[in-house]
C-alpha atoms as a PDB file:
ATOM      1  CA  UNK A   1      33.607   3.700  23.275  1.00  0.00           C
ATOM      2  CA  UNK A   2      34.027   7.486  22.637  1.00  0.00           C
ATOM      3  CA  UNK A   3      32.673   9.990  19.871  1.00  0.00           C
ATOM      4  CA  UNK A   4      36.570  10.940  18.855  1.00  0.00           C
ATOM      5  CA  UNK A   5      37.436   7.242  18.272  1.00  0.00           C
ATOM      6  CA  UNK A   6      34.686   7.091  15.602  1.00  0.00           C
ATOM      7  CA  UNK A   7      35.839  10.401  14.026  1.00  0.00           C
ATOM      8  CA  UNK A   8      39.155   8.851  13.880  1.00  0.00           C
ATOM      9  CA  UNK A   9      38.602   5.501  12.931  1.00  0.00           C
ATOM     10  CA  UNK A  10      36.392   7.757  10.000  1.00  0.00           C
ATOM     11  CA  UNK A  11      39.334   9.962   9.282  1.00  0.00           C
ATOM     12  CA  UNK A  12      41.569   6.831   8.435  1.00  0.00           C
ATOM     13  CA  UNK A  13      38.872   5.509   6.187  1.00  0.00           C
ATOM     14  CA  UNK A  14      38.854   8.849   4.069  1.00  0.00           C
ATOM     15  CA  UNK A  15      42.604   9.246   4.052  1.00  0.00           C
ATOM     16  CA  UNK A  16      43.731   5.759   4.301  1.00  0.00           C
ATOM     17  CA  UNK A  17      46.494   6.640   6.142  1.00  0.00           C
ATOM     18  CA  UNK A  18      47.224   7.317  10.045  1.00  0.00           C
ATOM     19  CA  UNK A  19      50.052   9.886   9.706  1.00  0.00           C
ATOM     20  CA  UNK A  20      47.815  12.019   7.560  1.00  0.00           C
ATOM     21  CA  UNK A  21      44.823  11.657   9.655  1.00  0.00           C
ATOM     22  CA  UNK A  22      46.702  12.131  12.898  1.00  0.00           C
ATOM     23  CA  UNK A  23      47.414  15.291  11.295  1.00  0.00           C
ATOM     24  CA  UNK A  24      43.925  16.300  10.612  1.00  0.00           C
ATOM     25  CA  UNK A  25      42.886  15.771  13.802  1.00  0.00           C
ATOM     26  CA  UNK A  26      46.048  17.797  15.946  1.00  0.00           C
ATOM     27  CA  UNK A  27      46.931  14.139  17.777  1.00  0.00           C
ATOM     28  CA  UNK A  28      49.964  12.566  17.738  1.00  0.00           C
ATOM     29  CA  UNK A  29      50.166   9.466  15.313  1.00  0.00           C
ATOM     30  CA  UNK A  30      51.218   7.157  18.118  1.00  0.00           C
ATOM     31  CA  UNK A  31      48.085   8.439  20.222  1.00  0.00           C
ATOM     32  CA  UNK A  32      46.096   8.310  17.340  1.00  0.00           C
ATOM     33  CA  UNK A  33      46.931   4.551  16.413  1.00  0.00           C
ATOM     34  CA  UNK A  34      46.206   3.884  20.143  1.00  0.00           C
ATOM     35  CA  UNK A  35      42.823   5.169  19.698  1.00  0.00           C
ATOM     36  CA  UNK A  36      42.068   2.989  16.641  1.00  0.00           C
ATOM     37  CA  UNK A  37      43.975   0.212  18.489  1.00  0.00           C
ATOM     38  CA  UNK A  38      41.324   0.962  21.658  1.00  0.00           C
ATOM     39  CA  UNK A  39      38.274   0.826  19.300  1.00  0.00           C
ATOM     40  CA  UNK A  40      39.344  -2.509  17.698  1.00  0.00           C
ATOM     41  CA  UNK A  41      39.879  -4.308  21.192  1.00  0.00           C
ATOM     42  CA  UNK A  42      36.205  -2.966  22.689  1.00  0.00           C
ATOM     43  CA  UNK A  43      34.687  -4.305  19.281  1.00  0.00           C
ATOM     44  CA  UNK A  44      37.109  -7.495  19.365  1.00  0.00           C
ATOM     45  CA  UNK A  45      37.262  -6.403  15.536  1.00  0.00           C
ATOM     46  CA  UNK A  46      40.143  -6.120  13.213  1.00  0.00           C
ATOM     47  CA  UNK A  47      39.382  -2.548  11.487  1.00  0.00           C
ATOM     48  CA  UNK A  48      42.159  -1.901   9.408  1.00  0.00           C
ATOM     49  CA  UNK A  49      45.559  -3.545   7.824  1.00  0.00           C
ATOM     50  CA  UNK A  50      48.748  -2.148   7.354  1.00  0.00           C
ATOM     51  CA  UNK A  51      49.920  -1.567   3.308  1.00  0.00           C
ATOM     52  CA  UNK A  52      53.026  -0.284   1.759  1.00  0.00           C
ATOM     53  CA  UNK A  53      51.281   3.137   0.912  1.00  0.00           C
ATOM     54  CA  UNK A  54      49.288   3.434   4.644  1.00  0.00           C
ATOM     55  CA  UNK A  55      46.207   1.416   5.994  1.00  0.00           C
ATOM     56  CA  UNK A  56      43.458  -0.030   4.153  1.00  0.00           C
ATOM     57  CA  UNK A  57      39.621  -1.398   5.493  1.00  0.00           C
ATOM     58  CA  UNK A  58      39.429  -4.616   6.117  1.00  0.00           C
ATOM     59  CA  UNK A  59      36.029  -6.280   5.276  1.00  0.00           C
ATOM     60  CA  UNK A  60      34.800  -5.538   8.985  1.00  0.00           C
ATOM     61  CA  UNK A  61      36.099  -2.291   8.711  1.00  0.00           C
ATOM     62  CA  UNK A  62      34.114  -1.440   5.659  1.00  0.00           C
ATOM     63  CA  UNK A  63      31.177  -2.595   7.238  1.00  0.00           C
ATOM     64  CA  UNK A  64      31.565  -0.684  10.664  1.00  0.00           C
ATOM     65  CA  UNK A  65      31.837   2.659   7.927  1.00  0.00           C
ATOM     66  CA  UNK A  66      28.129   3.238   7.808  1.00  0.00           C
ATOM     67  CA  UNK A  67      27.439   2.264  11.390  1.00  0.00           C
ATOM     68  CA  UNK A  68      30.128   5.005  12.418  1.00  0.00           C
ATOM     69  CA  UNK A  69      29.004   7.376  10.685  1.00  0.00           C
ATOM     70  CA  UNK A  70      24.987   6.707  11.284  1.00  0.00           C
ATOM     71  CA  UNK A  71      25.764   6.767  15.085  1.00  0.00           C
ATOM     72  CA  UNK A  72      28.041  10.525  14.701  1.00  0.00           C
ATOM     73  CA  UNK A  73      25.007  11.679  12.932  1.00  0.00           C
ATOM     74  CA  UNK A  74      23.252  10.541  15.451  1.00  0.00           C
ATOM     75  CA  UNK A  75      24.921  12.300  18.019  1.00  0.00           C
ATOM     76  CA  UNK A  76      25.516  15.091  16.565  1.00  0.00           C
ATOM     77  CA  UNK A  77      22.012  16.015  15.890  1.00  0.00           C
ATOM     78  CA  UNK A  78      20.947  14.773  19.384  1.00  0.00           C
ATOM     79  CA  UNK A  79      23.514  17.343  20.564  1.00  0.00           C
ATOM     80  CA  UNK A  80      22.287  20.116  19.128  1.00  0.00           C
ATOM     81  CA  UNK A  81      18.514  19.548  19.224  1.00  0.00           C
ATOM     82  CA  UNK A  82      19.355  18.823  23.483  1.00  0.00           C
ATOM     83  CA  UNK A  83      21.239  22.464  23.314  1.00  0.00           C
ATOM     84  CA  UNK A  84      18.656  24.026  21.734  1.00  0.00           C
ATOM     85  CA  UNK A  85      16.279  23.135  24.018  1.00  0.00           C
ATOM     86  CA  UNK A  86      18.099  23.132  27.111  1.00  0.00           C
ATOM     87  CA  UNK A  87      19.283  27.211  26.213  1.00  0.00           C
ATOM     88  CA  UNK A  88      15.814  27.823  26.152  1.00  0.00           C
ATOM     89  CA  UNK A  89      14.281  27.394  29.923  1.00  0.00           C
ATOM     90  CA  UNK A  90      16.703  24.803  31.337  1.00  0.00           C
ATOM     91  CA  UNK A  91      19.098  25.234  34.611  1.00  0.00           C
ATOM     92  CA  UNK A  92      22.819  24.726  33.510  1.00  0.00           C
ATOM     93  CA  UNK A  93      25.074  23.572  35.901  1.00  0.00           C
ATOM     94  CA  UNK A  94      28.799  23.364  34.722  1.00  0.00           C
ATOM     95  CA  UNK A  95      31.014  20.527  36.719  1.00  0.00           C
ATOM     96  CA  UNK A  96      34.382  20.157  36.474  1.00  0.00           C
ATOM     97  CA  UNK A  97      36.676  16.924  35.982  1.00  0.00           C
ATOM     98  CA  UNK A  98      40.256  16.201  36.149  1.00  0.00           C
ATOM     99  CA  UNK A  99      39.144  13.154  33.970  1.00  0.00           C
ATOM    100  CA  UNK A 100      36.355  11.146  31.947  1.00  0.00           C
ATOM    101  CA  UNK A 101      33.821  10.602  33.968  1.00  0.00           C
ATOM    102  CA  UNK A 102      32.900   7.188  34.794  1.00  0.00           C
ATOM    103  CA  UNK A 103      29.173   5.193  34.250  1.00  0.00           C
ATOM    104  CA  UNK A 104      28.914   5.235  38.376  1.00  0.00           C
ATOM    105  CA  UNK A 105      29.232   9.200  38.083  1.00  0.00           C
ATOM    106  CA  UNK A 106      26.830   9.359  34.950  1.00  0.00           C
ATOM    107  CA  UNK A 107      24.358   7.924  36.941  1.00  0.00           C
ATOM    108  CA  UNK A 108      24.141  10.270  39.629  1.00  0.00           C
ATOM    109  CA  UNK A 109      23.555  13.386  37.140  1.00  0.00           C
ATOM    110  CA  UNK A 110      20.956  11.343  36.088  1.00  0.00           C
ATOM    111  CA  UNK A 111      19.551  10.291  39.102  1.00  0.00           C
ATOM    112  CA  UNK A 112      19.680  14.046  40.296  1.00  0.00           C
ATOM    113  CA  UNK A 113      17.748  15.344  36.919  1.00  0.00           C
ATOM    114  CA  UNK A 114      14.774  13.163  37.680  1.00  0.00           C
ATOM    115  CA  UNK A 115      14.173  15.427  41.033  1.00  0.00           C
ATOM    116  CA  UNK A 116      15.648  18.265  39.058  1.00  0.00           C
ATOM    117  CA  UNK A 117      14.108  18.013  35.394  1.00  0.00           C
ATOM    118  CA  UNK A 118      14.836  21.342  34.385  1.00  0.00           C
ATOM    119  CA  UNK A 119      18.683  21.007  35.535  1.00  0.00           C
ATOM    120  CA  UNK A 120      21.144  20.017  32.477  1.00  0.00           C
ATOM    121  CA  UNK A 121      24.297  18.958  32.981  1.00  0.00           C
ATOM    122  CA  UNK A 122      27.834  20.850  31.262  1.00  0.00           C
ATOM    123  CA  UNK A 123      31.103  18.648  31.506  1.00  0.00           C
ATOM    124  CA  UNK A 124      34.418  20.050  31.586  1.00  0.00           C
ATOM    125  CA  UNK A 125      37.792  18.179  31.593  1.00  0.00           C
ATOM    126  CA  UNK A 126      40.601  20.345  33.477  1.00  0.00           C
ATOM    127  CA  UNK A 127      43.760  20.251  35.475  1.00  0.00           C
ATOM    128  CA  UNK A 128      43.204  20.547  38.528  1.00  0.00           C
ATOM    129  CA  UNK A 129      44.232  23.822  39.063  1.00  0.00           C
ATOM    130  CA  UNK A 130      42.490  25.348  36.338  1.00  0.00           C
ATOM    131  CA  UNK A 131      39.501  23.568  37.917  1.00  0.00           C
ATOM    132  CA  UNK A 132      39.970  25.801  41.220  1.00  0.00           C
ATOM    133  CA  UNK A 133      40.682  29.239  38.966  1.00  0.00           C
ATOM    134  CA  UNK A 134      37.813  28.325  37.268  1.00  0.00           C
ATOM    135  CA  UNK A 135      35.520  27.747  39.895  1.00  0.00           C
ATOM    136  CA  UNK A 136      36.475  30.834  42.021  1.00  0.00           C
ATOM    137  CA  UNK A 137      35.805  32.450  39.131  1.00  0.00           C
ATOM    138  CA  UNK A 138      32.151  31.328  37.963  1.00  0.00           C
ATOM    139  CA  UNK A 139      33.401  29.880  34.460  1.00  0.00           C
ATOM    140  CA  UNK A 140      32.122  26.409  36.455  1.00  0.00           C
ATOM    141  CA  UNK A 141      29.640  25.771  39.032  1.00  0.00           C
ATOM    142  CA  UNK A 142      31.558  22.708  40.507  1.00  0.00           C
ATOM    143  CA  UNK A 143      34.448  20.301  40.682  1.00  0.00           C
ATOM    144  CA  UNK A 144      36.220  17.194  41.904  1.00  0.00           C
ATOM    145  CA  UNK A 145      39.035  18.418  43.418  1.00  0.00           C
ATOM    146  CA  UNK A 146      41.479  16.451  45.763  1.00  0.00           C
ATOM    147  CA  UNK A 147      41.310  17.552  49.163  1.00  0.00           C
ATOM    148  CA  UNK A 148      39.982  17.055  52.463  1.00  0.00           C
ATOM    149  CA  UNK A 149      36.389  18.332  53.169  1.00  0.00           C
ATOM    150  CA  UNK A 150      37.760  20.990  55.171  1.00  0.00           C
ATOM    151  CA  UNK A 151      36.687  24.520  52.954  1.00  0.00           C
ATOM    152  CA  UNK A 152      41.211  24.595  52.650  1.00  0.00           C
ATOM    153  CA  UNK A 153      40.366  26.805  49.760  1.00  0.00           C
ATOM    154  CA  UNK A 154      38.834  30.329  50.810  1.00  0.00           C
ATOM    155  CA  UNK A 155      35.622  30.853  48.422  1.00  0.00           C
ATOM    156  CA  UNK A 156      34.864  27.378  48.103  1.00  0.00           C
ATOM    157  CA  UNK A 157      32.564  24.946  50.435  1.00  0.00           C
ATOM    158  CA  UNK A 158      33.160  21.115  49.863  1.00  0.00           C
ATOM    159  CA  UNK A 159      31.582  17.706  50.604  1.00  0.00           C
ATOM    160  CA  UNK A 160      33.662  14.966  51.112  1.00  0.00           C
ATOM    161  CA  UNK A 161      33.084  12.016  47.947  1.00  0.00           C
ATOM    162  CA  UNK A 162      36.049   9.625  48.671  1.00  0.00           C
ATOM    163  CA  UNK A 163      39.217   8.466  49.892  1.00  0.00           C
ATOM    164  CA  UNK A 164      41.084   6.192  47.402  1.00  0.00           C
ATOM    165  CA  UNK A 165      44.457   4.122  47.426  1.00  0.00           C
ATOM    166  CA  UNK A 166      46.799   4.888  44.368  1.00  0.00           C
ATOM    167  CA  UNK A 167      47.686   3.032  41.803  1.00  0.00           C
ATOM    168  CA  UNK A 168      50.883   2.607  39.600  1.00  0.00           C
ATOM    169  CA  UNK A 169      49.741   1.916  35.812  1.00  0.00           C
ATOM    170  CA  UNK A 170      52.631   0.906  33.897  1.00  0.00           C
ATOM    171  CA  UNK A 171      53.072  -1.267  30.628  1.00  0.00           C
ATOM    172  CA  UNK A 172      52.362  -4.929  30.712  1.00  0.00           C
ATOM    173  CA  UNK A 173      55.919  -5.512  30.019  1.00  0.00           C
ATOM    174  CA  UNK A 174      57.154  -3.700  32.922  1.00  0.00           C
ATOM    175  CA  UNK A 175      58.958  -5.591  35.802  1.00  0.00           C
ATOM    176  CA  UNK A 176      56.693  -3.898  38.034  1.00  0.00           C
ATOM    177  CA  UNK A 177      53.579  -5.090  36.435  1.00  0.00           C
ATOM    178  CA  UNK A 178      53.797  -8.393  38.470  1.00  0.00           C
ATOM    179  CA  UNK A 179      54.769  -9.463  41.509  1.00  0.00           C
ATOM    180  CA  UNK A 180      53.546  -7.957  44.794  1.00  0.00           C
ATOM    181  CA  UNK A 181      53.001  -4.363  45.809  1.00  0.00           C
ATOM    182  CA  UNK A 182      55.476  -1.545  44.050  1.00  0.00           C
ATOM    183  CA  UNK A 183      57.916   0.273  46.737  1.00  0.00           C
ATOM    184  CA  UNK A 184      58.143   3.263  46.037  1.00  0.00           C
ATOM    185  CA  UNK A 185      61.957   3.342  46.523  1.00  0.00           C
ATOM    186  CA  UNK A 186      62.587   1.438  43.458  1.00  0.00           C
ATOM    187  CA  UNK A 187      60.823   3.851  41.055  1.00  0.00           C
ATOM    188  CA  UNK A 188      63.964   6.286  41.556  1.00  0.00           C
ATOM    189  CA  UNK A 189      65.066   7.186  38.017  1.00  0.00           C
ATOM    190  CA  UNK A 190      61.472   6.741  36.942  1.00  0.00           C
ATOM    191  CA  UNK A 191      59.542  10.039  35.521  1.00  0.00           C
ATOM    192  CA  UNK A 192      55.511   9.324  37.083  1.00  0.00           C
ATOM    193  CA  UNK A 193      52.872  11.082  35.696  1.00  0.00           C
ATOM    194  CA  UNK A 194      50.320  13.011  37.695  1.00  0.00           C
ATOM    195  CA  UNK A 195      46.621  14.685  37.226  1.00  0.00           C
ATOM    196  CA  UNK A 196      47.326  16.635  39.724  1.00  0.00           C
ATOM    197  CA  UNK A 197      49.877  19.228  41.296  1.00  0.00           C
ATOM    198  CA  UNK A 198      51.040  18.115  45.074  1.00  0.00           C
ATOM    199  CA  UNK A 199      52.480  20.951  44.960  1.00  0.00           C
ATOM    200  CA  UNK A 200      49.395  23.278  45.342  1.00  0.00           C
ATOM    201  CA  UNK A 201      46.636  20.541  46.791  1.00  0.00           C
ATOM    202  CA  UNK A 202      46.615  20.399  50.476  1.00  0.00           C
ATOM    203  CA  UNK A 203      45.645  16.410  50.059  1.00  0.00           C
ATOM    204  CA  UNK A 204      48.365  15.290  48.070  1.00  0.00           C
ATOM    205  CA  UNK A 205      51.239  16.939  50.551  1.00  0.00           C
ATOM    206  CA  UNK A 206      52.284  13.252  51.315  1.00  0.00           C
ATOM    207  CA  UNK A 207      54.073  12.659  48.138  1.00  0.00           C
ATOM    208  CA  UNK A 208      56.975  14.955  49.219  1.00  0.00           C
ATOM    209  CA  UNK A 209      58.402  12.352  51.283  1.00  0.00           C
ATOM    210  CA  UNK A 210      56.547   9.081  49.915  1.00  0.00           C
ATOM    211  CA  UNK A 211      58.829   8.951  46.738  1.00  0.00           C
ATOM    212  CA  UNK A 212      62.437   8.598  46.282  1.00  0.00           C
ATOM    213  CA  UNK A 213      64.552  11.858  45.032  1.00  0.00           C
ATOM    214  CA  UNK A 214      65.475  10.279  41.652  1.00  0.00           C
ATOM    215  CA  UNK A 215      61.699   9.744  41.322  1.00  0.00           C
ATOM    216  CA  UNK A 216      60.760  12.513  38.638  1.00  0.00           C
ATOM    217  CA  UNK A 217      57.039  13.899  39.004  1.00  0.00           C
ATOM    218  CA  UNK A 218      55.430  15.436  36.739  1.00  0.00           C
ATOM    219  CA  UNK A 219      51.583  17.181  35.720  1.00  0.00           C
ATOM    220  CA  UNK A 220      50.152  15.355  33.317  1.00  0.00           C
ATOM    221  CA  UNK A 221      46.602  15.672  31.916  1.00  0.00           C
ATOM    222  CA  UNK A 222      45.379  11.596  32.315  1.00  0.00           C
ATOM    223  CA  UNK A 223      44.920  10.744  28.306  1.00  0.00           C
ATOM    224  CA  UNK A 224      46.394   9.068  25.321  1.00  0.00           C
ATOM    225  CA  UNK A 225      49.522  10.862  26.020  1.00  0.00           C
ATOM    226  CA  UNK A 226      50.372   9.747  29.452  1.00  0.00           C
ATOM    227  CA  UNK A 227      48.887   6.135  27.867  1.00  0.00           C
ATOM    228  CA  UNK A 228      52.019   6.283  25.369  1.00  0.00           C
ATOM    229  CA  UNK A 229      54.585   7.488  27.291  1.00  0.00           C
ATOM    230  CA  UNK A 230      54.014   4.600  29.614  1.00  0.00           C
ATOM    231  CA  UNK A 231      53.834   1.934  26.687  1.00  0.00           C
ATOM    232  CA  UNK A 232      56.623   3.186  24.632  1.00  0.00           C
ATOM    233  CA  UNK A 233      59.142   2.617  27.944  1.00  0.00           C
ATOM    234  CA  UNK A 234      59.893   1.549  31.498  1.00  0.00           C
ATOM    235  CA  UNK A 235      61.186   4.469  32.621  1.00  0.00           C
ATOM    236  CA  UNK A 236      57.666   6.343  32.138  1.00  0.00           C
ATOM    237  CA  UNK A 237      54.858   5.455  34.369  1.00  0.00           C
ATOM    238  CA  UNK A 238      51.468   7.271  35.593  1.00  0.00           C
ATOM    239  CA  UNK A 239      49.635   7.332  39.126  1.00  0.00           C
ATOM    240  CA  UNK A 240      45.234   6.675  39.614  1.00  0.00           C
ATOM    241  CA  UNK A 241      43.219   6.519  42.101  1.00  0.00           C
ATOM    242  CA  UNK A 242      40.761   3.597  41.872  1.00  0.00           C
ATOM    243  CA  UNK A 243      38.279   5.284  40.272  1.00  0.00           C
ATOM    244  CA  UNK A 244      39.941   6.727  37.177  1.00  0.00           C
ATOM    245  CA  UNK A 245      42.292   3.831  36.510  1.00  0.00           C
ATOM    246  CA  UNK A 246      39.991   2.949  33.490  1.00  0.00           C
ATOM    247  CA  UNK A 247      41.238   5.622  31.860  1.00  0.00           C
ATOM    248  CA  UNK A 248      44.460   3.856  31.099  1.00  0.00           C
ATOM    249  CA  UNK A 249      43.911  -0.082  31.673  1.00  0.00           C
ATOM    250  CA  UNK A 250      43.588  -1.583  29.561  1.00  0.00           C
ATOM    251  CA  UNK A 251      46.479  -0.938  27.543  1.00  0.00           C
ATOM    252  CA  UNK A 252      48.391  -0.004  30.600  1.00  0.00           C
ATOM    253  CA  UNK A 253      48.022  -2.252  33.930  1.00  0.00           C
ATOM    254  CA  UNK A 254      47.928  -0.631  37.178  1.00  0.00           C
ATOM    255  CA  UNK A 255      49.476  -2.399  40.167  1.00  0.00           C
ATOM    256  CA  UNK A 256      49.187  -1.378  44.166  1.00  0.00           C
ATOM    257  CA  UNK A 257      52.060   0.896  45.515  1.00  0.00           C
ATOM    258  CA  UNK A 258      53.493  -0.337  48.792  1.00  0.00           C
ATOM    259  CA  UNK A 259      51.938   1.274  51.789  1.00  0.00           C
ATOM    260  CA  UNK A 260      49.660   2.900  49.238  1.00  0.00           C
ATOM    261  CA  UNK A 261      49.171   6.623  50.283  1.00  0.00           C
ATOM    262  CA  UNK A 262      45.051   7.346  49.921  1.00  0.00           C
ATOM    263  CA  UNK A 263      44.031  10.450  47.855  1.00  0.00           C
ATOM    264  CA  UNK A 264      40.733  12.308  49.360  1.00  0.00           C
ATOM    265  CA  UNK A 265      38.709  13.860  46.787  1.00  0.00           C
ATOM    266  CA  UNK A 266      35.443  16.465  47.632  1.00  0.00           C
ATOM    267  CA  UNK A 267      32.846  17.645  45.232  1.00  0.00           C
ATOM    268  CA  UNK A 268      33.135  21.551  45.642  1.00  0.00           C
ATOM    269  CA  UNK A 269      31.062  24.713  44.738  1.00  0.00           C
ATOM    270  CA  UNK A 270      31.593  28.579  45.533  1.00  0.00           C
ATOM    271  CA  UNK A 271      30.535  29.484  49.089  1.00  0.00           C
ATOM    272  CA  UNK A 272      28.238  32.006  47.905  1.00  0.00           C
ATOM    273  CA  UNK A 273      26.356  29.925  45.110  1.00  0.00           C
ATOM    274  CA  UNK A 274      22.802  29.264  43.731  1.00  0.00           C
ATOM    275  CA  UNK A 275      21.114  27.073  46.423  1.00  0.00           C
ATOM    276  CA  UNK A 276      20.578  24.206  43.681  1.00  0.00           C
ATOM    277  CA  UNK A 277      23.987  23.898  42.845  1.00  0.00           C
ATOM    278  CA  UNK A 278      25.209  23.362  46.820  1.00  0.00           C
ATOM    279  CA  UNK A 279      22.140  21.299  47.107  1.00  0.00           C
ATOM    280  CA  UNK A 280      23.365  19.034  43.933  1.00  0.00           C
ATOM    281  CA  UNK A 281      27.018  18.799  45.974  1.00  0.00           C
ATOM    282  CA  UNK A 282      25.826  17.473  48.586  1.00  0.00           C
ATOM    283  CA  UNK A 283      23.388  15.202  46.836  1.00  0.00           C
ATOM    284  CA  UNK A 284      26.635  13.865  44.768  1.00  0.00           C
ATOM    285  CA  UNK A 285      28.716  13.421  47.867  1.00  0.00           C
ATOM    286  CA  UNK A 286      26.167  11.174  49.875  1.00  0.00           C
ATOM    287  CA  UNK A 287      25.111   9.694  46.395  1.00  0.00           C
ATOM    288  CA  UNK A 288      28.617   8.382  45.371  1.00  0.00           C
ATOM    289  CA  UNK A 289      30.054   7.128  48.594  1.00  0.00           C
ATOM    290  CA  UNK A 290      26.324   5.258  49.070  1.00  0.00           C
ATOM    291  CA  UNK A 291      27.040   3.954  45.746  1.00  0.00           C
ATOM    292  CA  UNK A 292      30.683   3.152  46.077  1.00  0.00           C
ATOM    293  CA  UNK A 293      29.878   1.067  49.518  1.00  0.00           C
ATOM    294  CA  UNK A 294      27.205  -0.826  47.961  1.00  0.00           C
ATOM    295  CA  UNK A 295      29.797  -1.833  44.802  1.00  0.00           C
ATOM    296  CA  UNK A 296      32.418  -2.927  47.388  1.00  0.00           C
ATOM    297  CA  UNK A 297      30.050  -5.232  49.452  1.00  0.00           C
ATOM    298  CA  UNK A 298      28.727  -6.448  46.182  1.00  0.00           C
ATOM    299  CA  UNK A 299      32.091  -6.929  45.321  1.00  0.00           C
ATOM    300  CA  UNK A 300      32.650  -9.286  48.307  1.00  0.00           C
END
């Protein structure tokens, strides 16, 4: 569950309508109904109905108003009393993400401030190549960028954090959302949406040849828009590595590509940078493949 679904679910209270709300907020309506859609499945709650003149609360719904709005509060002045203090004596270190970061991730910032209690933690949400123009120059401190622990980029150092399969995410109803493994020849005529450009990552120079011409990639920043193209038709579908496919399933459900080309992702930092911030790259590079084995044996 995420801060913006309870502003929206909030919005659609107040305005009793999703169009108008939508608006408010700068979404599109069909991303915005797939938030409240999102927020009603993790509470297994039916929020709102449908009327002739927009949506009204259902008896749940007016119930969850107060808690929605006591837990905003809540962040919001959490928020600002952790700014406060943090502007005050605190290290901030700014990392870079090409998407939401996941609880495994969350708990290696947290692991690191208990060594580090006067580090605080900045998250930014980028494509990927804003994430390098933004780390070359000092707007962030580090990033997850995909490519091979091999300093490719001049300026910046990195530390290897994994090496992932890709996934196709596509909508349930999608012949390719059963059945075996995906080849990629049959996605011709398909548009496939991308975090990243393969273009300008020396990782990702495999996906010149693995897809088919008629295969149409694009750059897409992984969110409720790539979520909706997918859902509203076949001929739209997005690519994840393992660990970011729960940004899109559920609704979406992500199936393994045939021969399934592996993405390598590094944590990286400026070569010339404070000695805490390289130390915290490494520290997240050992930390998440240690943790990342021991989920995969526990797994088994």
């Amino acid at each position: 569950m995420h801060d913006y679904q309870l502003r929206s679910f909030l919005a659609a209270a107040r305005l009793g309508s999703f169009s108008k709300a939508a608006k408010e907020e700068h979404v599109a309506v069909q991303a915005f109904a797939l938030r409240i859609r999102t927020l009603e499945q993790e509470l297994s709650l039916q929020l709102f109905i449908r009327t002739a003149k927009g949506v009204e609360l259902t008896k749940a719904g007016e119930e969850y108003v107060a808690t929605a709005e006591g837990v905003l509060a809540m962040l919001d002045s959490g928020r600002t009393r952790a700014k406060n203090a943090m502007d005050q004596e605190r290290m901030r270190i700014t990392v870079g993400f090409s998407w939401r970061i996941s609880q495994l991730e969350q708990n290696i910032f947290l692991d690191f401030q208990k060594s580090h209690p006067d580090v605080v933690f900045e998250y930014v949400s980028l494509l990927v190549d804003e994430l390098v123009e933004s780390l070359l120059q000092g707007r962030i401190d580090a990033a997850m960028l995909p490519i091979v622990a091999d300093d490719s980029i001049e300026g910046l150092r990195s530390f290897p954090v994994a090496s992932e399969p890709l996934l196709l995410a596509v909508r349930p109803q999608s012949p390719f959302a059963s059945g075996g493994p995906v080849d990629p020849r049959s996605l011709e005529g398909t548009t496939v949406q991308f975090g990243f450009d393969y273009r300008k990552a020396p990782g990702l120079r495999f996906m010149e040849t693995y897809f088919p011409e008629g295969c149409v990639l694009t750059q897409s920043f992984p969110g409720d828009t790539v979520v909706m193209r997918c859902l509203e038709s076949d001929r739209f579908a997005a690519l994840f590595n393992t660990s970011s496919m729960h940004l899109a399933c559920p609704p979406l459900v992500c199936v393994p590509l045939l021969d399934s080309p592996r993405v390598s992702f590094s944590i990286a930092c400026r070569t010339e940078t404070d000695p805490v911030i390289a130390e915290f790259s490494q520290y997240y590079s050992e930390r998440y493949r240690a943790l990342s084995a021991s989920s995969t044996s526990a797994a088994r």
